[in-house]
PDB file of N, CA and C in Angstrom:
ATOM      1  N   UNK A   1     109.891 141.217 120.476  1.00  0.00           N
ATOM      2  CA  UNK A   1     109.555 140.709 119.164  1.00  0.00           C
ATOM      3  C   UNK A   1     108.687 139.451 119.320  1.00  0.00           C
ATOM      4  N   UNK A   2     107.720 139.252 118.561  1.00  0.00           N
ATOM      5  CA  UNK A   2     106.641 138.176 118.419  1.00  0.00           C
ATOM      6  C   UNK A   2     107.394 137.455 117.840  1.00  0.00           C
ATOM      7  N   UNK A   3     106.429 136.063 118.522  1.00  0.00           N
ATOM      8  CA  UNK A   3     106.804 135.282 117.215  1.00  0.00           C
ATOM      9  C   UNK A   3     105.826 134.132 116.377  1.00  0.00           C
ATOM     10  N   UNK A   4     105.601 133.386 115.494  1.00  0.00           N
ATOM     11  CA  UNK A   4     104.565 133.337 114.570  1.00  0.00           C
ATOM     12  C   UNK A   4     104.083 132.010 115.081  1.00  0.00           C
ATOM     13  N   UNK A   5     103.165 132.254 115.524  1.00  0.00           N
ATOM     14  CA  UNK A   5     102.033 130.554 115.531  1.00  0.00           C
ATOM     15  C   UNK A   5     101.931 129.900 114.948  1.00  0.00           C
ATOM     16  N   UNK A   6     102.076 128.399 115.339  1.00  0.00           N
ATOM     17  CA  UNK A   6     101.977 127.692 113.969  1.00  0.00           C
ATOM     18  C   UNK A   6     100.142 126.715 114.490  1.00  0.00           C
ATOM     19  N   UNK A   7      99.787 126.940 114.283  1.00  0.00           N
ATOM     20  CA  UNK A   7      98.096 126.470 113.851  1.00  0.00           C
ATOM     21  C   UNK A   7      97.885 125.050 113.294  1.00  0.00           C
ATOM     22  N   UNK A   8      97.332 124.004 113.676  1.00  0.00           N
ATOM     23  CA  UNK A   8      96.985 122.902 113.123  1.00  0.00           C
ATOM     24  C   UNK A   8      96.221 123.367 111.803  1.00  0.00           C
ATOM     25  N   UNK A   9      96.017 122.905 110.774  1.00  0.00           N
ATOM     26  CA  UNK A   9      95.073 122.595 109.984  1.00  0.00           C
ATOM     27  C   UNK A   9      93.636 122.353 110.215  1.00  0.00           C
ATOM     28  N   UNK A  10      92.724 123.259 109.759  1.00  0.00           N
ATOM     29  CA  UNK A  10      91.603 123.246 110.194  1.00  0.00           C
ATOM     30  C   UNK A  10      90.681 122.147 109.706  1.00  0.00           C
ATOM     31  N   UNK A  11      91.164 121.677 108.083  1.00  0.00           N
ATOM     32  CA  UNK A  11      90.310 120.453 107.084  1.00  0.00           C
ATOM     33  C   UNK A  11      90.966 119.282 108.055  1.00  0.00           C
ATOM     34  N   UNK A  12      92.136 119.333 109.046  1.00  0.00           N
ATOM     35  CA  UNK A  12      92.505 117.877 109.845  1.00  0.00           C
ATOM     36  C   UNK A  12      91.921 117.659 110.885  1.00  0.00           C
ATOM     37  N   UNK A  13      91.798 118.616 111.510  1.00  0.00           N
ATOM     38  CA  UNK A  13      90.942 118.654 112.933  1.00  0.00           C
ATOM     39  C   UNK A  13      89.363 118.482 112.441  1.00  0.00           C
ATOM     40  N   UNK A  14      89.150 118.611 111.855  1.00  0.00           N
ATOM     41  CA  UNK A  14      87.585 118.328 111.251  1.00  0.00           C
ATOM     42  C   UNK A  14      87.696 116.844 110.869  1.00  0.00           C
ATOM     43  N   UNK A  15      88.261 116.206 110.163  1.00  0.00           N
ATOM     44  CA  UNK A  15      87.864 114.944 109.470  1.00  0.00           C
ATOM     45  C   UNK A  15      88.732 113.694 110.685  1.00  0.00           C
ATOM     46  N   UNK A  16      89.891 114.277 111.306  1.00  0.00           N
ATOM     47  CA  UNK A  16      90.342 113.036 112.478  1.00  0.00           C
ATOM     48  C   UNK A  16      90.504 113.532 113.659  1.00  0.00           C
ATOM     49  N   UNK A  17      90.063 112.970 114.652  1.00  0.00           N
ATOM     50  CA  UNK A  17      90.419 113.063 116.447  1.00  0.00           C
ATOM     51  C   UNK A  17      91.780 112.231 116.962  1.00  0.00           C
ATOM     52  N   UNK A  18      92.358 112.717 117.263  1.00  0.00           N
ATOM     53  CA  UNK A  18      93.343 112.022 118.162  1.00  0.00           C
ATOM     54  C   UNK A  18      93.056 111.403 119.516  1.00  0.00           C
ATOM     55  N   UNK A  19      93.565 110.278 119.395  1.00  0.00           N
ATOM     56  CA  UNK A  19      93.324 109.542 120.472  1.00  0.00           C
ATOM     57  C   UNK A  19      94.775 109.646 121.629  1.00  0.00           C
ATOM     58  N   UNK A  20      94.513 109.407 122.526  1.00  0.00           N
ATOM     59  CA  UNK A  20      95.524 109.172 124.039  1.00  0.00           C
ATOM     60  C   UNK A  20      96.670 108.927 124.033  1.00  0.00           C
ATOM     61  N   UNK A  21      97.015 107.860 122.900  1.00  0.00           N
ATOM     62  CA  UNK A  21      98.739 107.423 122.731  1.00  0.00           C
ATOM     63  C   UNK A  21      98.769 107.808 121.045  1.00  0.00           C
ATOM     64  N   UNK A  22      98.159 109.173 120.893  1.00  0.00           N
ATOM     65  CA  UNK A  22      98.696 109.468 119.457  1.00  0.00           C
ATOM     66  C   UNK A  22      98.307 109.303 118.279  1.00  0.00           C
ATOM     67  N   UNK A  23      97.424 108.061 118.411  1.00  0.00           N
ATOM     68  CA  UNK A  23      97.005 107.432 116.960  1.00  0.00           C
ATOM     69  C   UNK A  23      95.765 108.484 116.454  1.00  0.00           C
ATOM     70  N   UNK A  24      95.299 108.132 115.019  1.00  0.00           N
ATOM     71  CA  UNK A  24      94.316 109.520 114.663  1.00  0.00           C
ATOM     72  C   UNK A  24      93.020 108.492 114.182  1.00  0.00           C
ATOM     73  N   UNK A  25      91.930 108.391 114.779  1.00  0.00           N
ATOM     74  CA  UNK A  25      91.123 108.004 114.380  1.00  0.00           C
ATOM     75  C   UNK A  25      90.467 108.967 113.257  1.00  0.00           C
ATOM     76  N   UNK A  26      89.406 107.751 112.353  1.00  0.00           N
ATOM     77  CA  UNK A  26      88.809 108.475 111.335  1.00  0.00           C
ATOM     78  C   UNK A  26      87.621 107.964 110.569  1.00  0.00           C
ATOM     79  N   UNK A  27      87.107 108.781 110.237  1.00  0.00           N
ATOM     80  CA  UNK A  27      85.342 108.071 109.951  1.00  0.00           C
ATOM     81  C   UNK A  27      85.516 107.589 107.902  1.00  0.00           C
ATOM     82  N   UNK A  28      84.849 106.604 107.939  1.00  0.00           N
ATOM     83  CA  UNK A  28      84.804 106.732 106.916  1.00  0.00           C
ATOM     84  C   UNK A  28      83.815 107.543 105.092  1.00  0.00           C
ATOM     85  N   UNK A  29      84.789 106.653 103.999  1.00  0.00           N
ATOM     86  CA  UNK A  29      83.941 107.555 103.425  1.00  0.00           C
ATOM     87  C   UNK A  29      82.887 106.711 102.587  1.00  0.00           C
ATOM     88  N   UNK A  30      82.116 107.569 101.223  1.00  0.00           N
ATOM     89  CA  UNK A  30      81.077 106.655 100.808  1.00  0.00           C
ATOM     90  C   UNK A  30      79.458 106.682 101.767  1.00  0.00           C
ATOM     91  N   UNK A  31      79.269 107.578 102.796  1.00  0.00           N
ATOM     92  CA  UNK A  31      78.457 107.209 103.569  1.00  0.00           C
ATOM     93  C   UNK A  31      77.465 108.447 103.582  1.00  0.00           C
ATOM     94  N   UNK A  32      77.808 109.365 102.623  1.00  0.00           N
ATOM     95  CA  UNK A  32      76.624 110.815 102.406  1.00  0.00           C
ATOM     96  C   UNK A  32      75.692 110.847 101.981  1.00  0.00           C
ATOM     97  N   UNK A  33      75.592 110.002 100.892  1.00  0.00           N
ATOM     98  CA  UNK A  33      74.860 109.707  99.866  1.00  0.00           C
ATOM     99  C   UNK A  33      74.889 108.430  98.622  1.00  0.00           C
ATOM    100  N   UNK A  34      73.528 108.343  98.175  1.00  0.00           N
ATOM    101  CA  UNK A  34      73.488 106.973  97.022  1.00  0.00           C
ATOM    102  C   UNK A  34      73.367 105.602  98.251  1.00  0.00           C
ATOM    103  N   UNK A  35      72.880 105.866  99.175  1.00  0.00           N
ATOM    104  CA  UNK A  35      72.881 104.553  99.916  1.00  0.00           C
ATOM    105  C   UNK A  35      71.881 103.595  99.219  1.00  0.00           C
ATOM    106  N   UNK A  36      71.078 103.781  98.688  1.00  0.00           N
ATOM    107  CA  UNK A  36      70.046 103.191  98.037  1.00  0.00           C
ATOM    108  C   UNK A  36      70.589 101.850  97.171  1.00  0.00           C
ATOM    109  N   UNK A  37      72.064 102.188  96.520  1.00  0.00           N
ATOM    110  CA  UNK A  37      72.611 101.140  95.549  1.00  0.00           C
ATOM    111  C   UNK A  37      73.891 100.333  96.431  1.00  0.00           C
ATOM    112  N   UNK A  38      74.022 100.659  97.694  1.00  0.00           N
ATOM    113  CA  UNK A  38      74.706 100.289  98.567  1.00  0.00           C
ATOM    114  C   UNK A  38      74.203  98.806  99.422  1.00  0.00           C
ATOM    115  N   UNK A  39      75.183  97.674  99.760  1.00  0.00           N
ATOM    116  CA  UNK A  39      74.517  96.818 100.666  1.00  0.00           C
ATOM    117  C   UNK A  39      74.378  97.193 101.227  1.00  0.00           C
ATOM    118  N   UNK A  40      73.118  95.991 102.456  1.00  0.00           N
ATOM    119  CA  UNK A  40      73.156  96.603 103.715  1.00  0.00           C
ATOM    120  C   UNK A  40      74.508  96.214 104.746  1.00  0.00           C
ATOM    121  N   UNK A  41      75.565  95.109 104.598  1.00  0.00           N
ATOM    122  CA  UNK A  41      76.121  94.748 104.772  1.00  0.00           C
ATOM    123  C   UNK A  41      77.794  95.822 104.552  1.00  0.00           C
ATOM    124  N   UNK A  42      77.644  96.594 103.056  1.00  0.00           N
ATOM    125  CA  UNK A  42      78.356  97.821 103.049  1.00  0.00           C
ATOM    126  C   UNK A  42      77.974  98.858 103.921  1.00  0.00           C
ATOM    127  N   UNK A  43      76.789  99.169 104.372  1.00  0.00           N
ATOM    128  CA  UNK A  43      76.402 100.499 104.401  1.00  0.00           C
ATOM    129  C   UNK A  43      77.193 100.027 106.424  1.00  0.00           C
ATOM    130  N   UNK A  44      77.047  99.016 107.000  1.00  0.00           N
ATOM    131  CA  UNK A  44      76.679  98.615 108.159  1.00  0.00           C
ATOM    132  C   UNK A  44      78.366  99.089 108.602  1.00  0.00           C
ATOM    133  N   UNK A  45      79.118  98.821 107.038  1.00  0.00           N
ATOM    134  CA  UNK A  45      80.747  98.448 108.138  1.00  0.00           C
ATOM    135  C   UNK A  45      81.292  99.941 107.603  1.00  0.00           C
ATOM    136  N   UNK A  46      80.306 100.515 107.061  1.00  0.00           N
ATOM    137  CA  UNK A  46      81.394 102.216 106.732  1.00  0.00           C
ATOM    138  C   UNK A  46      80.527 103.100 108.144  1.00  0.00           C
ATOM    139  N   UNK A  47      79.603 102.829 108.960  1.00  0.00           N
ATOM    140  CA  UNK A  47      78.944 103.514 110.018  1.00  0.00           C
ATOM    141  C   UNK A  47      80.232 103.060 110.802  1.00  0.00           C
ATOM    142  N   UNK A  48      80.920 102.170 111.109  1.00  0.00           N
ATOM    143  CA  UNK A  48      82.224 102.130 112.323  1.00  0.00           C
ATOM    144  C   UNK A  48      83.230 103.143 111.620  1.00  0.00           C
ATOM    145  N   UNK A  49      84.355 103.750 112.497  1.00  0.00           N
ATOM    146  CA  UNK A  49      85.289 104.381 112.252  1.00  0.00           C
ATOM    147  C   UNK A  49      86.838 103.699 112.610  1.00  0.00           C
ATOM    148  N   UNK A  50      87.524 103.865 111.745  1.00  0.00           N
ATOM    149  CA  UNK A  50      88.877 103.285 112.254  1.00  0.00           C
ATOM    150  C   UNK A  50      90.462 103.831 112.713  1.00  0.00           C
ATOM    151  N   UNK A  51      91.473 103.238 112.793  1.00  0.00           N
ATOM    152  CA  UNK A  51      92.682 104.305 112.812  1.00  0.00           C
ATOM    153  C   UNK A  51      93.298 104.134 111.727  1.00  0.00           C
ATOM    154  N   UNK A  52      93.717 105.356 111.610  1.00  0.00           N
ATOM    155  CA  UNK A  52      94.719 106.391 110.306  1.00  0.00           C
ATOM    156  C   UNK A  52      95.767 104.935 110.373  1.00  0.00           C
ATOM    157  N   UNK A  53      96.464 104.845 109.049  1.00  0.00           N
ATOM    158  CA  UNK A  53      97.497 103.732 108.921  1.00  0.00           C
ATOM    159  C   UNK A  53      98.564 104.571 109.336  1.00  0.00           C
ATOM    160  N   UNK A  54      99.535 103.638 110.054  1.00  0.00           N
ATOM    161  CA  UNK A  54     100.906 104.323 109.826  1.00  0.00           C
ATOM    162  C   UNK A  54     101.132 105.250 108.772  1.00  0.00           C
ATOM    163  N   UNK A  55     101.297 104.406 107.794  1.00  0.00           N
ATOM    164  CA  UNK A  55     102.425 105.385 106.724  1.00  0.00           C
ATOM    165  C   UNK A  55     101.471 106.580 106.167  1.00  0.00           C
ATOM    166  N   UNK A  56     100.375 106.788 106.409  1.00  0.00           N
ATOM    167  CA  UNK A  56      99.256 108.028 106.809  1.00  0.00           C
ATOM    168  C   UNK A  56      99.592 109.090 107.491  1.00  0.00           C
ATOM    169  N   UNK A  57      99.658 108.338 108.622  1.00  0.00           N
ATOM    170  CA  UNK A  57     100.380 109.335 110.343  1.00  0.00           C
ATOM    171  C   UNK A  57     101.499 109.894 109.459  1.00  0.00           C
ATOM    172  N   UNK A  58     102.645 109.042 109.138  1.00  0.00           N
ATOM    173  CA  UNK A  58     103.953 110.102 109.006  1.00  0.00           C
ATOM    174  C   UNK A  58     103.648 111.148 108.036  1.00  0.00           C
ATOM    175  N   UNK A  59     103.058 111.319 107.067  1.00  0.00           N
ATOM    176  CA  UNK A  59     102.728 112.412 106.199  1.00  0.00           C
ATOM    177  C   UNK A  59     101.556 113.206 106.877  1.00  0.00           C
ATOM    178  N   UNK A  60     100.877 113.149 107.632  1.00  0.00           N
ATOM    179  CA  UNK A  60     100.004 114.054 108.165  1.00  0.00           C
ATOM    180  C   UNK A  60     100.644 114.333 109.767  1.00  0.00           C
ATOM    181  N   UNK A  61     101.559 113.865 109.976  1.00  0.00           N
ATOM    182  CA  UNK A  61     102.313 114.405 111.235  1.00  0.00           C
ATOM    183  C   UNK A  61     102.717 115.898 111.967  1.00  0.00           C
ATOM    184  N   UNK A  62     103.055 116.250 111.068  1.00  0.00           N
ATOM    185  CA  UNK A  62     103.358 117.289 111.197  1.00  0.00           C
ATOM    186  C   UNK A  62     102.294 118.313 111.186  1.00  0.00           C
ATOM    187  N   UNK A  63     101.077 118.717 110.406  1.00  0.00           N
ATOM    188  CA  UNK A  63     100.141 118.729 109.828  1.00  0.00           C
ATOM    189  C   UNK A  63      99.419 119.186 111.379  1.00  0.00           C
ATOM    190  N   UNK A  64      99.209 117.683 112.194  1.00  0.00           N
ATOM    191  CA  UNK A  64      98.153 117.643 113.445  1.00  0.00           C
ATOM    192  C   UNK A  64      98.878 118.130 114.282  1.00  0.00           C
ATOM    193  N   UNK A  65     100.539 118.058 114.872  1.00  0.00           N
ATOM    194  CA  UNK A  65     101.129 118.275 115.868  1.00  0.00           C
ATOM    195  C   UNK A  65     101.349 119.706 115.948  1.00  0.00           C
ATOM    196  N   UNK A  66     101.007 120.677 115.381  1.00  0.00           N
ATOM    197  CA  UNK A  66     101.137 122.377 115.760  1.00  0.00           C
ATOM    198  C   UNK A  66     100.699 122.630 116.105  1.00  0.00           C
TER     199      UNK A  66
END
């Protein structure tokens, strides 16, 4: 008897990478379009990416770990 795979989420693996000790990095948003009405000073600090907050991780936990 088989038994059933459980599969990460495909929209999670697309939008965050996991890093080495777990944490989920993630790009930000605001940065597709309309830059034109944007600082340059906004536009400069949404090009860096950061890590997922804790209380983030525990609700998407489960989610990344299958």
């Amino acid at each position: 008897m088989s038994t059933v795979k459980l599969h990460s989420k495909g929209s999670i693996t697309k939008r965050f990478k996991t890093l080495s000790k777990g944490k989920l990095k993630h790009w930000r948003a605001y940065t597709s379009h309309l830059a034109y009405s944007k600082s340059t000073k906004q536009k400069r600090h949404l090009r860096k990416s950061s890590l997922l907050n804790s209380s983030d991780w525990k609700r998407l936990k489960k989610v990344v770990s299958r």
